[in-house]
PDB file of N, CA and C in Angstrom:
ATOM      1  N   UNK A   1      95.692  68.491 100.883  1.00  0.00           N
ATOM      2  CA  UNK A   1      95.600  69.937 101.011  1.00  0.00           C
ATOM      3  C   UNK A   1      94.144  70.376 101.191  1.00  0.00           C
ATOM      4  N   UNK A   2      93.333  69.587 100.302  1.00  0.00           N
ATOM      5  CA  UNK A   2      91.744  70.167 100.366  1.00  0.00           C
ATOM      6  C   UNK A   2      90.775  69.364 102.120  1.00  0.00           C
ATOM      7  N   UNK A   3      91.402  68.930 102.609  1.00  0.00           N
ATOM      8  CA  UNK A   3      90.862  68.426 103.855  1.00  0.00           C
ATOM      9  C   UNK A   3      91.922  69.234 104.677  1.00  0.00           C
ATOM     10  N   UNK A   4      92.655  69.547 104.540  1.00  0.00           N
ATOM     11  CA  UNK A   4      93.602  70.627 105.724  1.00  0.00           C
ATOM     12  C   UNK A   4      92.727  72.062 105.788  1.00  0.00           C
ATOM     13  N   UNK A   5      92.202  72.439 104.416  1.00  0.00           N
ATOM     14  CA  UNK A   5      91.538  73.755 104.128  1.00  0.00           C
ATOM     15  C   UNK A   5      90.767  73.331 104.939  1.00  0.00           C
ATOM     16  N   UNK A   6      89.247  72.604 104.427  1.00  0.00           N
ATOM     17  CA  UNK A   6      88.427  72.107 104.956  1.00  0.00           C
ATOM     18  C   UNK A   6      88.153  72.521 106.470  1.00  0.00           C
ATOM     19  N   UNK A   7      88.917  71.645 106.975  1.00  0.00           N
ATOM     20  CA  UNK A   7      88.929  71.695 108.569  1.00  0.00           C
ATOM     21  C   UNK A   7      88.795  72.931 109.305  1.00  0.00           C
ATOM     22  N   UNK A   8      90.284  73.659 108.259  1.00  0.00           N
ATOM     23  CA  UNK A   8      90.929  75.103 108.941  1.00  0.00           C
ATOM     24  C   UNK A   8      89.151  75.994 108.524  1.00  0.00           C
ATOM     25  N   UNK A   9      88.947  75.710 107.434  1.00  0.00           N
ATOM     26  CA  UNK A   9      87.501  76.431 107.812  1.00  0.00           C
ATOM     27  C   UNK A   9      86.433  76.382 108.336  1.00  0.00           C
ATOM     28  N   UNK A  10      86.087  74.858 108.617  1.00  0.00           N
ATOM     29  CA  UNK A  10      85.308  74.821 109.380  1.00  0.00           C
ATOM     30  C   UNK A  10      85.740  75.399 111.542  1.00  0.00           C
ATOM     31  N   UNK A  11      86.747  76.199 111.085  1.00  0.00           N
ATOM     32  CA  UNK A  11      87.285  76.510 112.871  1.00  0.00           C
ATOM     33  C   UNK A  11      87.102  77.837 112.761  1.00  0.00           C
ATOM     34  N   UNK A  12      86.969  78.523 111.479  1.00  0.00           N
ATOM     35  CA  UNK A  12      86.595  79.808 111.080  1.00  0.00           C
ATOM     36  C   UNK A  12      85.696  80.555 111.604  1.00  0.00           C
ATOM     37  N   UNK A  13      85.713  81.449 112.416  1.00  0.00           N
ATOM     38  CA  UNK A  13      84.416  82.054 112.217  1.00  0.00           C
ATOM     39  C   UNK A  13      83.913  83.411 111.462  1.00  0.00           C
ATOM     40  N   UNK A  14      82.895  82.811 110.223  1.00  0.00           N
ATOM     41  CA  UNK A  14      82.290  83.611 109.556  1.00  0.00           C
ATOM     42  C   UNK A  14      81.769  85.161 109.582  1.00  0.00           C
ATOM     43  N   UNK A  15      82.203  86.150 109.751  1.00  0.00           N
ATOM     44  CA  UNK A  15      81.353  87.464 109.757  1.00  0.00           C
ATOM     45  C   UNK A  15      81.374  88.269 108.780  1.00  0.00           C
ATOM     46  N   UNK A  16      80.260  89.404 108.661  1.00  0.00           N
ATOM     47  CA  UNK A  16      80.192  89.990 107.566  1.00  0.00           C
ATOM     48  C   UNK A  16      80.383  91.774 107.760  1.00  0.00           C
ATOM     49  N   UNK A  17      81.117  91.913 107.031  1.00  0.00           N
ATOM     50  CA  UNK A  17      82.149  93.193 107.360  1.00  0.00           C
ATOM     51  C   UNK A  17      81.920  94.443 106.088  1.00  0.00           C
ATOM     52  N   UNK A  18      81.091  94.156 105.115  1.00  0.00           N
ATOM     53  CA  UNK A  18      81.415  93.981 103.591  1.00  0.00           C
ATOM     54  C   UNK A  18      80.740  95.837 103.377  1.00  0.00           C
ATOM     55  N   UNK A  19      79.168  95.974 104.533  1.00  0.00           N
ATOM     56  CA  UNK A  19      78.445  97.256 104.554  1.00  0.00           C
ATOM     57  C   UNK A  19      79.755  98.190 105.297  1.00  0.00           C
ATOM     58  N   UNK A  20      79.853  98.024 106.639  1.00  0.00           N
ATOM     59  CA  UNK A  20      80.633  98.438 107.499  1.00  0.00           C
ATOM     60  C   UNK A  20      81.987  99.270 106.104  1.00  0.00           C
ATOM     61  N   UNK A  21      82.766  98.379 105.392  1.00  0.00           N
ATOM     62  CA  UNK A  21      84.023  98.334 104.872  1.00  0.00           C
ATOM     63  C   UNK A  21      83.652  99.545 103.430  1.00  0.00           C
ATOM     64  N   UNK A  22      82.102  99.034 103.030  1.00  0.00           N
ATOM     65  CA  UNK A  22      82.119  99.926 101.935  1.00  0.00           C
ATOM     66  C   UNK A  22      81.295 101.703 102.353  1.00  0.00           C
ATOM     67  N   UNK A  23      80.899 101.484 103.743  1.00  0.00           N
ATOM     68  CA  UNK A  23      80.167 102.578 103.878  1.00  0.00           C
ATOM     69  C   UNK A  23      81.781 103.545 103.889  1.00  0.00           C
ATOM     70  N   UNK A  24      82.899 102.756 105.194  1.00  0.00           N
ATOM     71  CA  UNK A  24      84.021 103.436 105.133  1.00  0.00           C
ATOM     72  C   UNK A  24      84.588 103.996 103.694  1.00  0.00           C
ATOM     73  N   UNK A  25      84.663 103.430 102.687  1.00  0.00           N
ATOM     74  CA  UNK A  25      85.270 103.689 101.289  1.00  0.00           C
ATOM     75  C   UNK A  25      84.058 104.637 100.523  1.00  0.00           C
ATOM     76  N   UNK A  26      83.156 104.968 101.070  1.00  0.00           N
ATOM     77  CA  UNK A  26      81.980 106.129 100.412  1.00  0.00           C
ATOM     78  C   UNK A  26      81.433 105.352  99.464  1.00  0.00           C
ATOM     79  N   UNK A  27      81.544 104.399  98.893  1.00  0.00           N
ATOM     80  CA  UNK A  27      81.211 103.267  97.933  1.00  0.00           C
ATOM     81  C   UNK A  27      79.784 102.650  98.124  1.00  0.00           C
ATOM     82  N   UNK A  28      78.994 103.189  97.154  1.00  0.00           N
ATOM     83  CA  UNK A  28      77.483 102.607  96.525  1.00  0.00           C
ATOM     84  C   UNK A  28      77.191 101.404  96.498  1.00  0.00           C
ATOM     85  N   UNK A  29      76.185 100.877  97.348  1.00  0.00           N
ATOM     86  CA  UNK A  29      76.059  98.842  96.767  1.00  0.00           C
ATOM     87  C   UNK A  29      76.402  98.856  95.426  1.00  0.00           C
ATOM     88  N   UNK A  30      75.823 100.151  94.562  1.00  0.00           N
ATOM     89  CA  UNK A  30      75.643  99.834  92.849  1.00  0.00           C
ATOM     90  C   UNK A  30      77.013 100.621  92.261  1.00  0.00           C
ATOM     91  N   UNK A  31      78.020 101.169  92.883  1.00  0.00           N
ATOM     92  CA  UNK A  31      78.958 101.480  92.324  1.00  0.00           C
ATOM     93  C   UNK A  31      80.505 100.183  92.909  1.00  0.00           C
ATOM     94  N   UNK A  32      79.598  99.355  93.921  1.00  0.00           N
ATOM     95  CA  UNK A  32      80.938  98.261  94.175  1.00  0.00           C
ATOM     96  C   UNK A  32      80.263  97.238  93.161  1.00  0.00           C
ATOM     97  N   UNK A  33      79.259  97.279  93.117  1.00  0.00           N
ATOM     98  CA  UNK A  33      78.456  96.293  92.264  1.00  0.00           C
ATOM     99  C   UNK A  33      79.148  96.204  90.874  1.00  0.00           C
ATOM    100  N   UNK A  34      79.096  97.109  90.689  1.00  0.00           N
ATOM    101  CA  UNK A  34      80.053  97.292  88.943  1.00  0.00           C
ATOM    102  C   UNK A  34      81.252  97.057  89.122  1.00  0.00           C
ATOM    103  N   UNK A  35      81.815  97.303  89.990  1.00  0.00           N
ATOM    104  CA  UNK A  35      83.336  97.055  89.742  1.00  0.00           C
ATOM    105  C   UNK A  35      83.482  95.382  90.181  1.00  0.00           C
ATOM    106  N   UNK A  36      82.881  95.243  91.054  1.00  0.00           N
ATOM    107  CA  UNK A  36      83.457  93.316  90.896  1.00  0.00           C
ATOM    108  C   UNK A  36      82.678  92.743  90.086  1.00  0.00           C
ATOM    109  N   UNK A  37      81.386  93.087  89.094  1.00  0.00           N
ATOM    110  CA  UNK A  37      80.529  92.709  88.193  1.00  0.00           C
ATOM    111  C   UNK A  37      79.964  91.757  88.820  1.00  0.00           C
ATOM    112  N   UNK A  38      79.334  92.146  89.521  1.00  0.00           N
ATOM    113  CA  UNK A  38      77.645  91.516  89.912  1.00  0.00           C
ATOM    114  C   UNK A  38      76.723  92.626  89.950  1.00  0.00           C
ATOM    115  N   UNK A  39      75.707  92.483  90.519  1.00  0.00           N
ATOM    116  CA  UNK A  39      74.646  93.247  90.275  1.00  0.00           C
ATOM    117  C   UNK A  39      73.975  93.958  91.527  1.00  0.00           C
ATOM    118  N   UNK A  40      73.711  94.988  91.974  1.00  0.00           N
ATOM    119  CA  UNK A  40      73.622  95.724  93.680  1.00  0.00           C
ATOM    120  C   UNK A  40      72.577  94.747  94.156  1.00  0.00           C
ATOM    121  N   UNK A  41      71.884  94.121  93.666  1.00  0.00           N
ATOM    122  CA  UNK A  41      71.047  92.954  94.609  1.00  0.00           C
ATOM    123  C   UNK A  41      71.859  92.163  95.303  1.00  0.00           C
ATOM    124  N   UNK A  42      73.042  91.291  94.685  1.00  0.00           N
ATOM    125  CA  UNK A  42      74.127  90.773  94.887  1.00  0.00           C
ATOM    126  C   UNK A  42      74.808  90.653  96.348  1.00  0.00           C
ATOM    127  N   UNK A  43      74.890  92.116  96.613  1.00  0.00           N
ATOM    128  CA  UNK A  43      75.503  93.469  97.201  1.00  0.00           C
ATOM    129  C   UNK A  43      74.798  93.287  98.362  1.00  0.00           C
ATOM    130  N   UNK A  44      73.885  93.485  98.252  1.00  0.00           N
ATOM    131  CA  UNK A  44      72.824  93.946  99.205  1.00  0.00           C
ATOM    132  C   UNK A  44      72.024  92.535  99.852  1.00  0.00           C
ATOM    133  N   UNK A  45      72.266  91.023  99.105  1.00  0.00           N
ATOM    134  CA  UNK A  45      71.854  89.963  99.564  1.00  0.00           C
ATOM    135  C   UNK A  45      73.533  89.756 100.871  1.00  0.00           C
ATOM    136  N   UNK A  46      74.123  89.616 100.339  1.00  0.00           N
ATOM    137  CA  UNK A  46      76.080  89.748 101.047  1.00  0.00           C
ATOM    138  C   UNK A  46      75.558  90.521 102.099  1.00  0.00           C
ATOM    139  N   UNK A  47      75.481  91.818 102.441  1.00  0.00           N
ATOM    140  CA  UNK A  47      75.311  92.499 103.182  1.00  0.00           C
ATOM    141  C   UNK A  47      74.227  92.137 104.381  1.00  0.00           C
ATOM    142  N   UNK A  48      73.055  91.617 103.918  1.00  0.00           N
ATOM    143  CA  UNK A  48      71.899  91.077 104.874  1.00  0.00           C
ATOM    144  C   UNK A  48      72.004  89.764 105.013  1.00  0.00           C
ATOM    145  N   UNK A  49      73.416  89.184 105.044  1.00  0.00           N
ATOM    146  CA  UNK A  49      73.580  87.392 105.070  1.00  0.00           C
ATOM    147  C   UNK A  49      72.775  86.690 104.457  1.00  0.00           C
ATOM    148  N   UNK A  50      72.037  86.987 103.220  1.00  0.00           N
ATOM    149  CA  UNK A  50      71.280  85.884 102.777  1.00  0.00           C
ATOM    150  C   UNK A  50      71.970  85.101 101.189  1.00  0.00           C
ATOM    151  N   UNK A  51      73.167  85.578 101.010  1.00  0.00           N
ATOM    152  CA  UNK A  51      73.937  85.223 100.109  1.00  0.00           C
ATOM    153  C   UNK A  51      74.980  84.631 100.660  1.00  0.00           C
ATOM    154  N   UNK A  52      75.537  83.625  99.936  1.00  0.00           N
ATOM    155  CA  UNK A  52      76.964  83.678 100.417  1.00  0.00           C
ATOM    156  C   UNK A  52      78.203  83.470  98.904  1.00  0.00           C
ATOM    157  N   UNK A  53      79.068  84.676  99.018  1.00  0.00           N
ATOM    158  CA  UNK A  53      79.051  84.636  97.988  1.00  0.00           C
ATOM    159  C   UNK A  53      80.800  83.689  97.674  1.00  0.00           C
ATOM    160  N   UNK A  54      81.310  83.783  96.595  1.00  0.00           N
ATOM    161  CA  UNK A  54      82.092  82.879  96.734  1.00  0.00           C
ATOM    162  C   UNK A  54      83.424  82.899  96.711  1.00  0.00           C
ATOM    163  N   UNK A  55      84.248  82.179  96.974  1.00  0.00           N
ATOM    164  CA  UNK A  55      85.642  83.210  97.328  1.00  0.00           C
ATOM    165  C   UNK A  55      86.107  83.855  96.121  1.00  0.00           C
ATOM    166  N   UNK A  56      86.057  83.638  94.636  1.00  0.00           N
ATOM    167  CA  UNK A  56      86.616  84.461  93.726  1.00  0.00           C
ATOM    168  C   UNK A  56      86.073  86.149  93.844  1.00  0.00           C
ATOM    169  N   UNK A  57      84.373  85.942  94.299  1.00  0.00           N
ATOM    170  CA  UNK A  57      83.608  87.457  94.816  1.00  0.00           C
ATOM    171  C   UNK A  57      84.308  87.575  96.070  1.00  0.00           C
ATOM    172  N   UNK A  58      84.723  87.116  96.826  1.00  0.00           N
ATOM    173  CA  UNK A  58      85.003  87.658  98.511  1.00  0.00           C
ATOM    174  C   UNK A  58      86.731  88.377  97.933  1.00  0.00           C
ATOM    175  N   UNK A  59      87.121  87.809  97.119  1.00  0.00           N
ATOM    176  CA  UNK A  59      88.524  88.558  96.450  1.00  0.00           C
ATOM    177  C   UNK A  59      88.476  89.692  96.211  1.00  0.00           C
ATOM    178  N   UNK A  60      87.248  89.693  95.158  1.00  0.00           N
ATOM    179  CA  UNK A  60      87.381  90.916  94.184  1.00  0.00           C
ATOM    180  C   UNK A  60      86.857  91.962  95.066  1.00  0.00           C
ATOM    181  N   UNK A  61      85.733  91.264  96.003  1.00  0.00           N
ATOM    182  CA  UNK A  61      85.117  92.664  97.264  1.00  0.00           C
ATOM    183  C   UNK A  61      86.377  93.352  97.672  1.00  0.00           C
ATOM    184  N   UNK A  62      87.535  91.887  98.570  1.00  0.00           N
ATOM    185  CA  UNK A  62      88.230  92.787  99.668  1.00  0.00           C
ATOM    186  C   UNK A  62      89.682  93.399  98.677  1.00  0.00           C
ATOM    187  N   UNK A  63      89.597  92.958  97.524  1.00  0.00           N
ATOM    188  CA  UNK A  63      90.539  94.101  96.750  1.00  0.00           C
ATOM    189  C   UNK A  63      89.851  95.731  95.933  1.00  0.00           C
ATOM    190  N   UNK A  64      88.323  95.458  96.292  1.00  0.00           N
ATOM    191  CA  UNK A  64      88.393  96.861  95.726  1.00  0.00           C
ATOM    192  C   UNK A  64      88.165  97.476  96.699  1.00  0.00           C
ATOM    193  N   UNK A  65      87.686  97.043  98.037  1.00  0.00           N
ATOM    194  CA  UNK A  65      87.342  97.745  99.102  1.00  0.00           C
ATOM    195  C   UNK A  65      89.304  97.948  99.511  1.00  0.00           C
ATOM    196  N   UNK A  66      89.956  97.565  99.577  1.00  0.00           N
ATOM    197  CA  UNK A  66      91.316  97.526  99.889  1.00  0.00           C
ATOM    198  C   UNK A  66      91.521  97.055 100.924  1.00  0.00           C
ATOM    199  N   UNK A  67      91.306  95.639 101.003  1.00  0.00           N
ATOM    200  CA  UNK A  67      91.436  95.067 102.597  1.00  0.00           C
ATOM    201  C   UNK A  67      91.808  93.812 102.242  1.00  0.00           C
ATOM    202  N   UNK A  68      91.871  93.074 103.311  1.00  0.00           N
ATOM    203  CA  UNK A  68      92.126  91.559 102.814  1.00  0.00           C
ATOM    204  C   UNK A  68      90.739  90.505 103.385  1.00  0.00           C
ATOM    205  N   UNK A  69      90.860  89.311 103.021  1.00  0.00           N
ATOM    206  CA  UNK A  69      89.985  88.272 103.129  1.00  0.00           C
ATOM    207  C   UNK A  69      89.594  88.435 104.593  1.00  0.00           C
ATOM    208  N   UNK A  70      90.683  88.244 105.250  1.00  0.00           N
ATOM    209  CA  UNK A  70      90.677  87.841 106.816  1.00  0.00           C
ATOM    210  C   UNK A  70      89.722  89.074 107.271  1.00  0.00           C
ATOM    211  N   UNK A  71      89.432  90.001 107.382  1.00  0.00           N
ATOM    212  CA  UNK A  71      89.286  91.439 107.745  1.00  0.00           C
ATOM    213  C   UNK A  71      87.965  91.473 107.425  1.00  0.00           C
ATOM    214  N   UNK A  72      88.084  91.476 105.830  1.00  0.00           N
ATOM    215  CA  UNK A  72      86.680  91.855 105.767  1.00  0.00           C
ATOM    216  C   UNK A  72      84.631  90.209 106.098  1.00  0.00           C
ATOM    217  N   UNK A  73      85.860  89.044 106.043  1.00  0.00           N
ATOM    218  CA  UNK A  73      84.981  88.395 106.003  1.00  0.00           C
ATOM    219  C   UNK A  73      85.195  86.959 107.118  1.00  0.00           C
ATOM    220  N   UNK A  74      86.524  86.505 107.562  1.00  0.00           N
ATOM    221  CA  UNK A  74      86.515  85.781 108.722  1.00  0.00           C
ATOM    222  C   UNK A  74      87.337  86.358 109.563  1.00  0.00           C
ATOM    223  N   UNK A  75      87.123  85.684 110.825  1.00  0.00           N
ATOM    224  CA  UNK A  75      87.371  86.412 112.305  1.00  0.00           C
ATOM    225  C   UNK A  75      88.221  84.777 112.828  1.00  0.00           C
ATOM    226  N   UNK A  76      89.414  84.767 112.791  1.00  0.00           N
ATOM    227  CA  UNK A  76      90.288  83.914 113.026  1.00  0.00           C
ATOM    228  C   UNK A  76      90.781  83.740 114.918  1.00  0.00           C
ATOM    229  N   UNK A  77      90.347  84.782 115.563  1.00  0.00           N
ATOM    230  CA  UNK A  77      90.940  84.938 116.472  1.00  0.00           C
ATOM    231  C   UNK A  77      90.602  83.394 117.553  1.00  0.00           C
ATOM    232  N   UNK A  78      89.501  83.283 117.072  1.00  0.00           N
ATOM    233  CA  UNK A  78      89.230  81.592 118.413  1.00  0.00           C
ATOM    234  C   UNK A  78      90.210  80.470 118.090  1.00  0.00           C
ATOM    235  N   UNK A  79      91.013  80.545 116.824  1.00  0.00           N
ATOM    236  CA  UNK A  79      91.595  79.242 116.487  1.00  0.00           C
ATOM    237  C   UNK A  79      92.579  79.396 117.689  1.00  0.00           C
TER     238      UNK A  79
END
Protein backbone atom coordinates (compact mmCIF):
# COMPACT_ATOMS: atom_id res chain seq x y z
CA UNK A 1 0.00 0.00 0.00
CA UNK A 2 2.85 2.47 1.04
CA UNK A 3 4.72 2.10 -2.48
CA UNK A 4 1.25 2.36 -4.42
CA UNK A 5 0.88 5.86 -2.38
CA UNK A 6 4.36 6.60 -3.03
CA UNK A 7 4.31 6.42 -6.70
CA UNK A 8 0.64 7.89 -6.98
CA UNK A 9 2.46 10.89 -5.42
CA UNK A 10 5.22 11.18 -6.89
CA UNK A 11 2.71 11.72 -10.41
CA UNK A 12 1.15 14.48 -8.30
CA UNK A 13 1.48 17.71 -9.03
CA UNK A 14 2.11 19.90 -6.05
CA UNK A 15 0.44 23.50 -5.84
CA UNK A 16 -0.28 25.91 -3.35
CA UNK A 17 -3.81 27.17 -3.08
CA UNK A 18 -3.82 27.76 0.80
CA UNK A 19 -3.52 32.26 0.40
CA UNK A 20 -5.89 32.20 -2.64
CA UNK A 21 -8.54 29.70 -0.37
CA UNK A 22 -8.12 31.75 2.86
CA UNK A 23 -8.20 35.25 1.34
CA UNK A 24 -11.71 33.71 -0.21
CA UNK A 25 -12.94 32.65 3.50
CA UNK A 26 -11.92 36.47 4.89
CA UNK A 27 -9.60 34.41 7.19
CA UNK A 28 -6.31 36.01 8.90
CA UNK A 29 -2.84 33.99 8.49
CA UNK A 30 -3.23 34.53 12.50
CA UNK A 31 -6.86 33.70 12.83
CA UNK A 32 -6.36 30.21 10.54
CA UNK A 33 -3.24 29.97 12.51
CA UNK A 34 -5.20 29.35 15.73
CA UNK A 35 -7.60 27.24 14.60
CA UNK A 36 -5.33 24.40 13.14
CA UNK A 37 -2.74 25.39 16.05
CA UNK A 38 0.31 26.46 14.53
CA UNK A 39 1.58 29.70 14.61
CA UNK A 40 0.93 32.68 11.53
CA UNK A 41 4.69 32.23 10.64
CA UNK A 42 3.65 28.67 9.88
CA UNK A 43 0.95 30.21 7.67
CA UNK A 44 2.80 32.48 5.99
CA UNK A 45 6.05 30.02 5.40
CA UNK A 46 2.92 27.44 3.50
CA UNK A 47 1.86 30.32 1.68
CA UNK A 48 5.46 31.52 0.22
CA UNK A 49 6.44 27.65 -0.44
CA UNK A 50 9.12 27.60 1.94
CA UNK A 51 7.39 25.12 4.27
CA UNK A 52 5.99 22.09 3.54
CA UNK A 53 3.70 21.25 5.82
CA UNK A 54 2.39 17.85 6.62
CA UNK A 55 -0.58 16.00 5.72
CA UNK A 56 -2.21 15.92 9.29
CA UNK A 57 -1.70 20.24 8.75
CA UNK A 58 -2.82 20.00 4.97
CA UNK A 59 -6.19 18.27 6.74
CA UNK A 60 -6.82 20.53 9.29
CA UNK A 61 -6.06 23.67 6.60
CA UNK A 62 -8.51 22.15 3.92
CA UNK A 63 -11.21 21.38 6.70
CA UNK A 64 -11.28 24.72 8.15
CA UNK A 65 -10.92 26.48 4.98
CA UNK A 66 -13.87 23.96 3.79
CA UNK A 67 -12.36 22.31 0.89
CA UNK A 68 -10.71 19.19 0.32
CA UNK A 69 -6.98 17.99 -0.05
CA UNK A 70 -7.16 17.69 -3.81
CA UNK A 71 -8.29 21.46 -4.30
CA UNK A 72 -6.56 23.14 -2.05
CA UNK A 73 -3.07 21.52 -2.40
CA UNK A 74 -2.57 18.88 -5.46
CA UNK A 75 -3.54 19.30 -9.05
CA UNK A 76 -4.25 15.65 -10.25
CA UNK A 77 -5.30 16.47 -13.65
CA UNK A 78 -1.83 15.17 -15.68
CA UNK A 79 -2.27 11.64 -14.20
Amino acid sequence: MTLFLNSLLKELIIVNRLREYRIKASISQLALAKSVGVARQTINLIENNKYNPSLDLCIRLAECLQTDLNTLFWDSRHL
